[in-house]
Protein backbone atom coordinates (compact mmCIF):
# COMPACT_ATOMS: atom_id res chain seq x y z
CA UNK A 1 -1.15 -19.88 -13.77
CA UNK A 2 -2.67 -19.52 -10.55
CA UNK A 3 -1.79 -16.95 -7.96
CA UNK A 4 -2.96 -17.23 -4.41
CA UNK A 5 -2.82 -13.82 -3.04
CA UNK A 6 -2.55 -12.05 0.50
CA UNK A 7 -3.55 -8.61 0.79
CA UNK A 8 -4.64 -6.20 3.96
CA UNK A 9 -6.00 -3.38 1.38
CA UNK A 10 -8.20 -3.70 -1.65
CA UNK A 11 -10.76 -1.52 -3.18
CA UNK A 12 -13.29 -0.38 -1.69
CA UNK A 13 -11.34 -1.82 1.84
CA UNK A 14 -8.56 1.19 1.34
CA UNK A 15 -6.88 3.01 4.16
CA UNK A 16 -3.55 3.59 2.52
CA UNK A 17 -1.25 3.29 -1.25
CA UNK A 18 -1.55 -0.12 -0.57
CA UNK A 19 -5.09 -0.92 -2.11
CA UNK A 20 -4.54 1.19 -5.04
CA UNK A 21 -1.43 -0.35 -5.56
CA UNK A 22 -2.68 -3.95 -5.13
CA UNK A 23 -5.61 -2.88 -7.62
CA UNK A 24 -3.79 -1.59 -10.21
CA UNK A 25 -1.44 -4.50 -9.86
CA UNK A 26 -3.84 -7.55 -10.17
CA UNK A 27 -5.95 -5.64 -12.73
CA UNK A 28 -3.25 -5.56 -15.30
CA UNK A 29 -2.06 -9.11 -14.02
CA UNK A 30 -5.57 -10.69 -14.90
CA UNK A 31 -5.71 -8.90 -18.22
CA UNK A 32 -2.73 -11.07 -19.25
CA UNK A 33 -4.37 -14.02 -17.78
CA UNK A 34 -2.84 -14.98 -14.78
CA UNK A 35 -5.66 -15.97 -12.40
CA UNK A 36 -5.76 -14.67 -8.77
CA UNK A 37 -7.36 -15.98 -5.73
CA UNK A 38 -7.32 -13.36 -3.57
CA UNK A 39 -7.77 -13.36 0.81
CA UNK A 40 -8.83 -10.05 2.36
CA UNK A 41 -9.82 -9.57 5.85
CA UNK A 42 -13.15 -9.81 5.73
CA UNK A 43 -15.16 -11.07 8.61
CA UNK A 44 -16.85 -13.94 6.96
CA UNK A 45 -14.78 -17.13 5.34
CA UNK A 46 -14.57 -16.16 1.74
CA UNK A 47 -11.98 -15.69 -1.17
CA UNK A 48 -12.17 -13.36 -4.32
CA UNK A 49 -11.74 -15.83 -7.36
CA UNK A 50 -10.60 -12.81 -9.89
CA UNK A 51 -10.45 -14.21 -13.31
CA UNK A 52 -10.79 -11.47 -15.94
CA UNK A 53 -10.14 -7.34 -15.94
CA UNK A 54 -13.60 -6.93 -14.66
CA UNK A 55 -13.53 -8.92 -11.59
CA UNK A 56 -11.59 -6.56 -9.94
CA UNK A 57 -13.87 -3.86 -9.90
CA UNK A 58 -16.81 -6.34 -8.87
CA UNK A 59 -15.10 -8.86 -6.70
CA UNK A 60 -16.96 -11.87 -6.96
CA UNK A 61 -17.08 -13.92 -3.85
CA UNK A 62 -17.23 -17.69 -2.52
CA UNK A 63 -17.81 -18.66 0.88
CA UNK A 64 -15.47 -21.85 1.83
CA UNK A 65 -18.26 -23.20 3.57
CA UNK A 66 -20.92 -24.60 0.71
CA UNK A 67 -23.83 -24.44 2.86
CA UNK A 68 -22.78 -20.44 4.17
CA UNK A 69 -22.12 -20.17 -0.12
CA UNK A 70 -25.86 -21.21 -0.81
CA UNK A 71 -26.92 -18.81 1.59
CA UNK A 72 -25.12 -16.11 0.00
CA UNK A 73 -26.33 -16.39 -3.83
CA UNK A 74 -29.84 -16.46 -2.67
CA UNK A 75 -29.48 -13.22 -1.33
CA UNK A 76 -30.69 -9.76 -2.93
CA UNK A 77 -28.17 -6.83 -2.56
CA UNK A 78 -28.96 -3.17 -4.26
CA UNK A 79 -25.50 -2.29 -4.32
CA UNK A 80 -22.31 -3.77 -4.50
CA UNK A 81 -21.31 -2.14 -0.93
CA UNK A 82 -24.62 -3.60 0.92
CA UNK A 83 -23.00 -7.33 -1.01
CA UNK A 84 -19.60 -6.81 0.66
CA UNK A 85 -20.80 -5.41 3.82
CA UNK A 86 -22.59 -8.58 3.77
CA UNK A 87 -19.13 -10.86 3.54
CA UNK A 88 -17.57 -8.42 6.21
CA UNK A 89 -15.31 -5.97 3.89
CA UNK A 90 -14.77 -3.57 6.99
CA UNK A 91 -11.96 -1.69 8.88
CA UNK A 92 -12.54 -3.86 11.78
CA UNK A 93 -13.07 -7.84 12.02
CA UNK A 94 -15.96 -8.56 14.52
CA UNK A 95 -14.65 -11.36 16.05
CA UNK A 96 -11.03 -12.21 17.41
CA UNK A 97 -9.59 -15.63 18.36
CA UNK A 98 -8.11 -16.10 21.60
CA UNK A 99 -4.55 -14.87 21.80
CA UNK A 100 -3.42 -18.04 23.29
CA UNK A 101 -5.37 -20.18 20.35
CA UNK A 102 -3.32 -18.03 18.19
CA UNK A 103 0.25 -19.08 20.15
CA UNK A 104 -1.00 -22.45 20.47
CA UNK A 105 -1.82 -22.72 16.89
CA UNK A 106 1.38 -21.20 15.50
CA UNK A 107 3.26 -23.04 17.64
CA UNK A 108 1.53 -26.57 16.48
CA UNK A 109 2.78 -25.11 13.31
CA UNK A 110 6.62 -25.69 14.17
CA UNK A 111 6.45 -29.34 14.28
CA UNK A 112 7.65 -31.66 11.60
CA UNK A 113 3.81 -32.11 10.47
CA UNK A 114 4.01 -29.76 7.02
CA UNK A 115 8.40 -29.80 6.74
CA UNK A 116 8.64 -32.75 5.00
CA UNK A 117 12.06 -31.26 3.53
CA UNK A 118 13.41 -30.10 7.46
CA UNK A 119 14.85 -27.18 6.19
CA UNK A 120 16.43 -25.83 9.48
CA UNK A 121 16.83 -22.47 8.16
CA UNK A 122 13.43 -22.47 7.31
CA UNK A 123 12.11 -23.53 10.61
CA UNK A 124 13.94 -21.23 12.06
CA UNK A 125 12.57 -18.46 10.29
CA UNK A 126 8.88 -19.56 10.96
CA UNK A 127 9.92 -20.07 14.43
CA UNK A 128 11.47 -16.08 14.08
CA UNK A 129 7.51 -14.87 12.84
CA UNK A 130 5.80 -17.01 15.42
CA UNK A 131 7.79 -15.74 18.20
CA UNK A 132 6.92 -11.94 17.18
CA UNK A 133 3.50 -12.20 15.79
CA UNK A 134 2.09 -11.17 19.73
CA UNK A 135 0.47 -8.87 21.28
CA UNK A 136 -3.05 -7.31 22.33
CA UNK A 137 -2.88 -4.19 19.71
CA UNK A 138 -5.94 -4.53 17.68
CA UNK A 139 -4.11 -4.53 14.49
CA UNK A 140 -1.92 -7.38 15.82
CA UNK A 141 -5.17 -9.56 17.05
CA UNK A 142 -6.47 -8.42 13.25
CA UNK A 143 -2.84 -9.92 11.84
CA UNK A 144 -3.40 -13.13 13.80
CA UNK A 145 -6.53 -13.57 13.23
CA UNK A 146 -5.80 -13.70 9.40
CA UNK A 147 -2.75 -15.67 9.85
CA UNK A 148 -4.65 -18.34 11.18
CA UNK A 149 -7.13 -18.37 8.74
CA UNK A 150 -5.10 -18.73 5.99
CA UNK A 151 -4.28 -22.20 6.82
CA UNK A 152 -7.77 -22.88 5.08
CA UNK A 153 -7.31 -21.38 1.90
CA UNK A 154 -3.99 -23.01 2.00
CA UNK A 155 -5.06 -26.77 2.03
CA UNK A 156 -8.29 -26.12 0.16
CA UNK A 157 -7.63 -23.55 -2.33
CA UNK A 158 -5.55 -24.75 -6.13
CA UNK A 159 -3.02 -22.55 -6.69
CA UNK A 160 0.65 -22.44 -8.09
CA UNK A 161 2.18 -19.94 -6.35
CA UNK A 162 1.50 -17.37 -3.55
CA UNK A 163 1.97 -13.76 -3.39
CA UNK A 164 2.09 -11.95 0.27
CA UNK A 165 1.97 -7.56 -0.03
CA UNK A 166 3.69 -6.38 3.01
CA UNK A 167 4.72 -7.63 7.01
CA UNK A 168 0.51 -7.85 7.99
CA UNK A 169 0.28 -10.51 4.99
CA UNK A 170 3.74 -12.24 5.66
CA UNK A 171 2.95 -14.43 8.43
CA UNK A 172 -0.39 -15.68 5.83
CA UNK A 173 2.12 -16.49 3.10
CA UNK A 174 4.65 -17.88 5.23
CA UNK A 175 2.00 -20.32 6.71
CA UNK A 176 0.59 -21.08 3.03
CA UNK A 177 4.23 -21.98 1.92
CA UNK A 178 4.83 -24.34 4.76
CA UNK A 179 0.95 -26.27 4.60
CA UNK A 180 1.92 -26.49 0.35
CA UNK A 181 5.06 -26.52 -0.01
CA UNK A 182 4.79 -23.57 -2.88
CA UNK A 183 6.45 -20.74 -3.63
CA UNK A 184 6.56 -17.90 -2.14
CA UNK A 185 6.69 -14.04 -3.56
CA UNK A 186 6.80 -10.86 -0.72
CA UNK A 187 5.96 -7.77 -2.21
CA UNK A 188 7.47 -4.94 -0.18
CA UNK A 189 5.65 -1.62 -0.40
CA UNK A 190 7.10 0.12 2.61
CA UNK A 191 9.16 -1.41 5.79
CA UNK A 192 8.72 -0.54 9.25
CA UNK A 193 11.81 1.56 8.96
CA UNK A 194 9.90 3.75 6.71
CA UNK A 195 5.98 3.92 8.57
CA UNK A 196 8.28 4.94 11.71
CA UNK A 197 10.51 6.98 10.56
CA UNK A 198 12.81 5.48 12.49
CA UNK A 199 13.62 1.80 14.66
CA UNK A 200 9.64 1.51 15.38
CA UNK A 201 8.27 -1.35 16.48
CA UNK A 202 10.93 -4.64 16.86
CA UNK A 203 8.02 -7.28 16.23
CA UNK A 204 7.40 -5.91 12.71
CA UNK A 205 10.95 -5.73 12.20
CA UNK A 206 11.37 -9.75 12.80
CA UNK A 207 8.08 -10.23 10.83
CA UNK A 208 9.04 -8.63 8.08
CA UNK A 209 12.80 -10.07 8.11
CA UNK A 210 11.70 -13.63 8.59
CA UNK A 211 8.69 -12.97 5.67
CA UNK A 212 11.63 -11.69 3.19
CA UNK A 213 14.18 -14.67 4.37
CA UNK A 214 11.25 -17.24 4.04
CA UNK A 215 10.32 -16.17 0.24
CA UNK A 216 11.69 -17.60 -2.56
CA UNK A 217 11.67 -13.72 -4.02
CA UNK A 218 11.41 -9.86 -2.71
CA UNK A 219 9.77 -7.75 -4.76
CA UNK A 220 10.99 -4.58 -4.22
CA UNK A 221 8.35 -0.82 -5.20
CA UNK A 222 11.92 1.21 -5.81
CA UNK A 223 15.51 0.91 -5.87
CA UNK A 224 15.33 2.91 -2.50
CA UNK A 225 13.28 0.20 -0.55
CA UNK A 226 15.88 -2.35 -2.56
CA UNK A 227 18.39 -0.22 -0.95
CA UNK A 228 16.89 -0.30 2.28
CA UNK A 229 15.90 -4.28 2.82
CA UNK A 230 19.86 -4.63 1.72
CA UNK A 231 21.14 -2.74 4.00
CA UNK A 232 18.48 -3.05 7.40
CA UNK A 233 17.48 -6.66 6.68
CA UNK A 234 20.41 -8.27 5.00
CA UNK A 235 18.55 -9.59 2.38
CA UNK A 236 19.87 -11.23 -0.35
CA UNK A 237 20.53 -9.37 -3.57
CA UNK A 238 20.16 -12.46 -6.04
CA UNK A 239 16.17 -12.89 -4.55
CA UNK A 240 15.28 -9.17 -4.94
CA UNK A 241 13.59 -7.34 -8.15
CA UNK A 242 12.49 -4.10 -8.64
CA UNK A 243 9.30 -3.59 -9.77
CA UNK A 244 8.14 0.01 -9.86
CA UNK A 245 4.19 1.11 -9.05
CA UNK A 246 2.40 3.11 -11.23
CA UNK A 247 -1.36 4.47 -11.65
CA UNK A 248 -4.65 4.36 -13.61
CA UNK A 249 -6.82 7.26 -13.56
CA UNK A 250 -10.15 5.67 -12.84
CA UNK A 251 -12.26 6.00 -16.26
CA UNK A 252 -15.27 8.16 -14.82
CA UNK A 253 -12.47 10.81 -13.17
CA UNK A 254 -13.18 14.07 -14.08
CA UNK A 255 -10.48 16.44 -14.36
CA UNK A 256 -11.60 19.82 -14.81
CA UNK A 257 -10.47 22.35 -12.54
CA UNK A 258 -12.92 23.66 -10.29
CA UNK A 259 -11.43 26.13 -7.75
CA UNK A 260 -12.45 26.07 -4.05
CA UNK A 261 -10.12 29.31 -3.24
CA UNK A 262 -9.47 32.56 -5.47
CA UNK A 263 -5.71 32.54 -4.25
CA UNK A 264 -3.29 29.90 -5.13
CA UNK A 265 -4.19 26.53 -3.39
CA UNK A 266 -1.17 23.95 -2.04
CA UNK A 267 -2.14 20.60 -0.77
CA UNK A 268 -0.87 18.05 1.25
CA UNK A 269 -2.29 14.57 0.29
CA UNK A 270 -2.09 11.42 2.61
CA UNK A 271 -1.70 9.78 6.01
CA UNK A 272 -0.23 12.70 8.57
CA UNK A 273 2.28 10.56 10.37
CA UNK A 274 6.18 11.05 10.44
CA UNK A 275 6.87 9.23 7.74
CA UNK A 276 4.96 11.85 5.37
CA UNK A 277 6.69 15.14 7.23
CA UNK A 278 3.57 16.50 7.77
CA UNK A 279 5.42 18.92 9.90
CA UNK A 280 7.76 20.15 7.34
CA UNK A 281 4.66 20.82 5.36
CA UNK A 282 2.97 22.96 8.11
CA UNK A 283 6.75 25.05 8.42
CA UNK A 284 6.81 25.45 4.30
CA UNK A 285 2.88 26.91 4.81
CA UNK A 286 3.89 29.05 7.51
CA UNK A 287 7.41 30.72 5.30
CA UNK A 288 5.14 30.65 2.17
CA UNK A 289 2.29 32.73 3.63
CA UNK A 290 4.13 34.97 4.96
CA UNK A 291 4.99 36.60 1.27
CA UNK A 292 1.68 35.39 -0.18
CA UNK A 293 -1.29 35.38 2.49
CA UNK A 294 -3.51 34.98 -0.30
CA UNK A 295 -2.78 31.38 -0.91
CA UNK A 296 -4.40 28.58 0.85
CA UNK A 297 -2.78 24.88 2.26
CA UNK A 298 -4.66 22.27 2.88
CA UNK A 299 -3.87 19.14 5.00
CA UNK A 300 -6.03 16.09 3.99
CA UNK A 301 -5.83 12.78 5.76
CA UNK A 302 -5.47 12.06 9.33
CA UNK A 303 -2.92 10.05 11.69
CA UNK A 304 -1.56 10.40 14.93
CA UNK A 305 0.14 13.50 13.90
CA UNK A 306 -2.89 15.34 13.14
CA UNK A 307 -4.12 16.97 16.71
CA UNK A 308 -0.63 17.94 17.48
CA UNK A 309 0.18 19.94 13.93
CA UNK A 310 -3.57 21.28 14.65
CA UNK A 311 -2.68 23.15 17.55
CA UNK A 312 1.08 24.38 16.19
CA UNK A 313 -1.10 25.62 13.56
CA UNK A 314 -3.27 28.02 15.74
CA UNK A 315 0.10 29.10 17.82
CA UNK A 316 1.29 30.11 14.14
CA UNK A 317 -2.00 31.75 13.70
CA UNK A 318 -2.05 30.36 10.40
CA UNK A 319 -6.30 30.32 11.17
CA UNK A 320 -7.89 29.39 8.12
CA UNK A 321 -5.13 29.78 5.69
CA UNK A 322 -4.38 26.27 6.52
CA UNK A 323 -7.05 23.54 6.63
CA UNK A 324 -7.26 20.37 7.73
CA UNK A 325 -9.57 18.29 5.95
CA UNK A 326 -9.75 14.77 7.71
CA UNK A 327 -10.37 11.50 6.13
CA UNK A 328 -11.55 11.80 2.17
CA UNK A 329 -13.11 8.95 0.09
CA UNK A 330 -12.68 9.04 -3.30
CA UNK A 331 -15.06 11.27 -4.30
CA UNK A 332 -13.53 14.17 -1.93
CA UNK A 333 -10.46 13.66 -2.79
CA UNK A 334 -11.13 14.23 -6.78
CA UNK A 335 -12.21 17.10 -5.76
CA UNK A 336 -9.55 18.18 -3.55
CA UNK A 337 -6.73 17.78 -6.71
CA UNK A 338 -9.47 19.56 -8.91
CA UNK A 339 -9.23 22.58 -6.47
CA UNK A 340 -5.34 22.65 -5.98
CA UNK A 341 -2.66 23.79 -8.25
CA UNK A 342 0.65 22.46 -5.79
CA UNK A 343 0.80 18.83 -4.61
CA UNK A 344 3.85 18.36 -1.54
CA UNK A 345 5.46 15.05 -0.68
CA UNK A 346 7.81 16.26 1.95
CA UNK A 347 8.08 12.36 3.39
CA UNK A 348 11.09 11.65 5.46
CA UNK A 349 10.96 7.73 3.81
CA UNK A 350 8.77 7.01 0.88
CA UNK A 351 9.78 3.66 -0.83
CA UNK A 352 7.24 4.87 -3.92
CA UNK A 353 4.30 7.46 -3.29
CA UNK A 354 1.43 7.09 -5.17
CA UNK A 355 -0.41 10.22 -4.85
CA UNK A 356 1.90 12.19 -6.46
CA UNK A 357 1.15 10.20 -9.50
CA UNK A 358 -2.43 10.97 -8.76
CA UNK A 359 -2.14 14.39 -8.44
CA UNK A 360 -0.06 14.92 -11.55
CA UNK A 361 -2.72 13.05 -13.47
CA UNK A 362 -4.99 16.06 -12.79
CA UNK A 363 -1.74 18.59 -13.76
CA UNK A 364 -0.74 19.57 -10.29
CA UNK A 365 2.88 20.59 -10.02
CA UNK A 366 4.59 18.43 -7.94
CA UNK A 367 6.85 18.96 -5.14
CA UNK A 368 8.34 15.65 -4.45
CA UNK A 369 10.53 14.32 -1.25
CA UNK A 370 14.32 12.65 -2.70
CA UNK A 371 13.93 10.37 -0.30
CA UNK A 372 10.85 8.85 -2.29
CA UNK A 373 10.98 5.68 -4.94
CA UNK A 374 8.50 7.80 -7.14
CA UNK A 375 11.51 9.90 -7.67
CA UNK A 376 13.10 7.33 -9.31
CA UNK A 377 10.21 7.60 -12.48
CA UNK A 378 9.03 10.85 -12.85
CA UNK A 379 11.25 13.92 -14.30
CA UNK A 380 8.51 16.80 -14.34
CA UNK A 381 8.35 17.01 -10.98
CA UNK A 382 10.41 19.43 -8.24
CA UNK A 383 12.31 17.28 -6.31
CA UNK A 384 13.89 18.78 -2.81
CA UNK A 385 14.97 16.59 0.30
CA UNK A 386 12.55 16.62 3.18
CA UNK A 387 14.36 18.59 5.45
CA UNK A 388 15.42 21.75 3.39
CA UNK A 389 12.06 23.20 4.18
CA UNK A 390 13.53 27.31 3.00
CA UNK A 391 13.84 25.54 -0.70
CA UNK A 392 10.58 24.03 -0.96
CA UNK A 393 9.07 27.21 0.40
CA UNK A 394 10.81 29.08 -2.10
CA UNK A 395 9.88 26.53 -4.97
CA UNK A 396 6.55 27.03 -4.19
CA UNK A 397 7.07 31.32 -3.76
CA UNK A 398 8.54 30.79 -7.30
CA UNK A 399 5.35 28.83 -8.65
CA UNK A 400 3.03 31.37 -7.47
CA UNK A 401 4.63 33.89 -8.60
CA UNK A 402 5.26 32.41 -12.11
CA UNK A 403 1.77 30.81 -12.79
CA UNK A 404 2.48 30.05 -16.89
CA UNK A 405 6.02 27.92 -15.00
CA UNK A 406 2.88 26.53 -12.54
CA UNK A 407 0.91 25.10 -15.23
CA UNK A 408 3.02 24.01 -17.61
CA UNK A 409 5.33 21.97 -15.42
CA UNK A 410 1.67 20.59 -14.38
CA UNK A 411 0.94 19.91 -18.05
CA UNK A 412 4.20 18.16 -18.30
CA UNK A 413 3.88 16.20 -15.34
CA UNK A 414 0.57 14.69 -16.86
CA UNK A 415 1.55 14.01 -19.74
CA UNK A 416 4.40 11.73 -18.15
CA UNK A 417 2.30 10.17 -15.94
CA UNK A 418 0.23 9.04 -18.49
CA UNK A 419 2.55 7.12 -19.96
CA UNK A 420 3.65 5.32 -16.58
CA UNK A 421 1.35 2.19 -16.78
CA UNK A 422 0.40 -1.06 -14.62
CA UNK A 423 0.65 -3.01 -17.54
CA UNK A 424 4.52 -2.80 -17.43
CA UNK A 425 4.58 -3.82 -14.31
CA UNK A 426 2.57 -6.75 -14.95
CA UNK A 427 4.93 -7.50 -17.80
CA UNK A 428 7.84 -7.68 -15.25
CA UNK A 429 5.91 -9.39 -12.22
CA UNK A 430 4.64 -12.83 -14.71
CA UNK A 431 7.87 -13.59 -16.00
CA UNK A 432 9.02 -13.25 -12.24
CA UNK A 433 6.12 -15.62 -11.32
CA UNK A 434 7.18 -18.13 -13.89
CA UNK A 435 10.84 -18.18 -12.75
CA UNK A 436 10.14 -18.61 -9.07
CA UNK A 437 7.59 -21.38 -10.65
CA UNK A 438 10.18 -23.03 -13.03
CA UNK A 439 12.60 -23.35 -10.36
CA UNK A 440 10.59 -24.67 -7.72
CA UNK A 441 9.49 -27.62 -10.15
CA UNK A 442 13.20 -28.20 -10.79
CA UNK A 443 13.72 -28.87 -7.49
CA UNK A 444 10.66 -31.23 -7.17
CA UNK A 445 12.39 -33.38 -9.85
């Protein structure tokens, strides 16, 4: 089986959950040989053709265009970064269509040319995406740009079946599904409902609806983001399956602690926008220091939130008890969960969280949001709702206090984690690929 896959994150293209996710996902997919063609957005025309385990962690490439593919084998690259540099593996594409190629295009898109079955419903859904996928944002120009590109790897790609991970991707897989005529599988890591924290942004909201509508199946991270595409999207319960996330340990981590701070160190890990509660975190700091000015918080990741809680940190004159650490690669943030004995996840929506995984993997204790799907898989792990801010900081009093409680719940946490693998979600996502598969060749009969 062959899966045509849209993704906006991949290793080493990572700027959220998301790529690890994706990796994690497709490397436990391939080892039970299901073969993956996957479409980044890179700036050049290529595809990953990921056959075996290995693959993903050297993504070989092809150029669409032959001649452009001759070109590229001939080449000599000292690292594997310089290679995909070389395809265009970066946070920004250097070119952009036209916004009105884009409308023009789409809208060519609507005609009768690839609906051979003239599904109104369906039509009406592509015409719901095409309508919405506008703007001048450079992430929506990014989200066009990709959408129409995938019309290539649509018609000239073999594949069975196609697999779109969240709204930028949908419009990609919605286009592939009309131009083939496969099936199509949404994976929904997070809705707009959750990045916002709120109503956010209506386009995404009728991306994201039509995307879910247009599959054939939702897959679902958690029962809470099942919960939520119920209830906010009306989507059908008989097309939606749970699948939760886990996480591999890369095999050269190193896990030994190696302290940064003498005191007691809490950390924050991940993108500071609302959806995290960044803010609670600063307010939990700012209660927790008062009893224990020895300990140390640290804030790593950035967002839009991040010069605002900057300066409500210096009117707290919380100086350099509380740090903000920017943007971390990998490397930095190994060491980060080396150095720190609390991990928070105060988010106000989290339809899974991955770092907490990753943090308990190094035997940090845990703090964990309720409103979070990774709730819904790990037991060794404090769980408060995002708002009660006097209970975390009191959890977290306790901890320090109690430092044998500290490490052992971190020991415990580990050892769970451990056992919370990709290849059970693999298990569950190829028998979910072969229904969607066995029923759309039914109704080719």
């Amino acid at each position: 089986m062959k899966i045509l896959m849209f993704s906006w994150e991949f290793p080493p293209l990572i700027s959220g959950g998301l790529a690890m996710a994706c990796y994690g996902m497709v490397k436990a997919l391939l080892a039970q040989g299901i073969k993956i063609d996957l479409v980044l957005p890179t700036r050049e025309m290529v595809y990953f053709p990921l056959r075996q385990e290995s693959d993903a962690d050297t993504m070989p490439v092809v150029f669409l265009d032959p001649v452009q593919h001759s070109e590229y084998i001939i080449q000599k690259f000292e690292t594997m970064q310089e290679r995909l540099e070389y395809v265009g593996i970066s946070t920004r594409p250097e070119s952009y269509f036209q916004l009105s190629e884009v409308k023009n295009f789409l809208v060519s898109y609507r005609s009768k040319e690839y609906s051979e079955s003239h599904n109104l419903a369906e039509n009406e859904l592509f015409d719901e995406m095409t309508t919405h996928l506008i703007g001048d944002e450079d992430l929506m120009k990014k989200v066009q740009e990709y959408t129409v590109r995938s019309e290539r790897f649509a018609k000239e790609l073999q594949y069975d079946l196609i697999h779109a991970h969240d709204w930028l991707t949908y419009p990609a897989g919605m286009l592939s599904r009309k131009i083939s005529q496969k099936p199509l599988v949404v994976h929904i890591h997070a809705t707009e409902f959750d990045r916002a924290g709120g109503p956010g942004d209506e386009r995404i909201h009728k991306i994201e609806h039509a995307g879910m509508m247009y599959a054939n199946l939702v897959i679902a991270v958690s029962q809470y983001t099942a919960q939520m595409i119920m209830s906010r999207y009306r989507i059908d319960t008989g097309k939606i399956r749970i699948v939760h996330n886990a996480f591999s340990m890369p095999e050269d981590a190193v896990y030994a602690k190696k302290r940064i701070f003498k005191g007691p160190t809490v950390l924050f890990l991940g993108r500071i926008t609302l959806q995290k509660g960044p803010d609670y975190f600063l307010d939990v700091a700012a209660r927790v220091l008062e009893q224990h000015p020895d300990a140390r918080f640290i804030m790593a990741g950035t967002g839009d939130m991040a010069r605002r809680l900057l300066r409500r940190s210096a009117e707290l004159r919380l100086r350099n008890k509380f740090l903000f650490s920017g943007f971390l690669n990998r490397k930095q943030v190994e060491r980060i969960l080396r150095a720190s004995d609390i991990y928070v996840l105060p988010s106000v929506s989290e339809p899974f969280g991955i770092a907490p995984l990753e943090a308990m993997a190094y035997g940090i204790t845990a703090i964990i949001s309720k409103q979070s799907g990774v709730a819904e898989v790990v037991n060794h792990a404090f769980k408060v709702d995002y708002w009660d801010v006097d209970l975390m900081a009191d959890t977290i009093n306790h901890l320090i206090e109690h430092p044998e409680l500290c490490r052992k719940m971190g020991l415990d946490g580990k050892n769970e984690v451990n056992r919370i693998q990709w290849n059970e979600a693999a298990e569950k996502i190829r028998p979910l690929y072969s229904q969607v598969l066995a029923q759309y060749l039914k109704e080719q009969e």
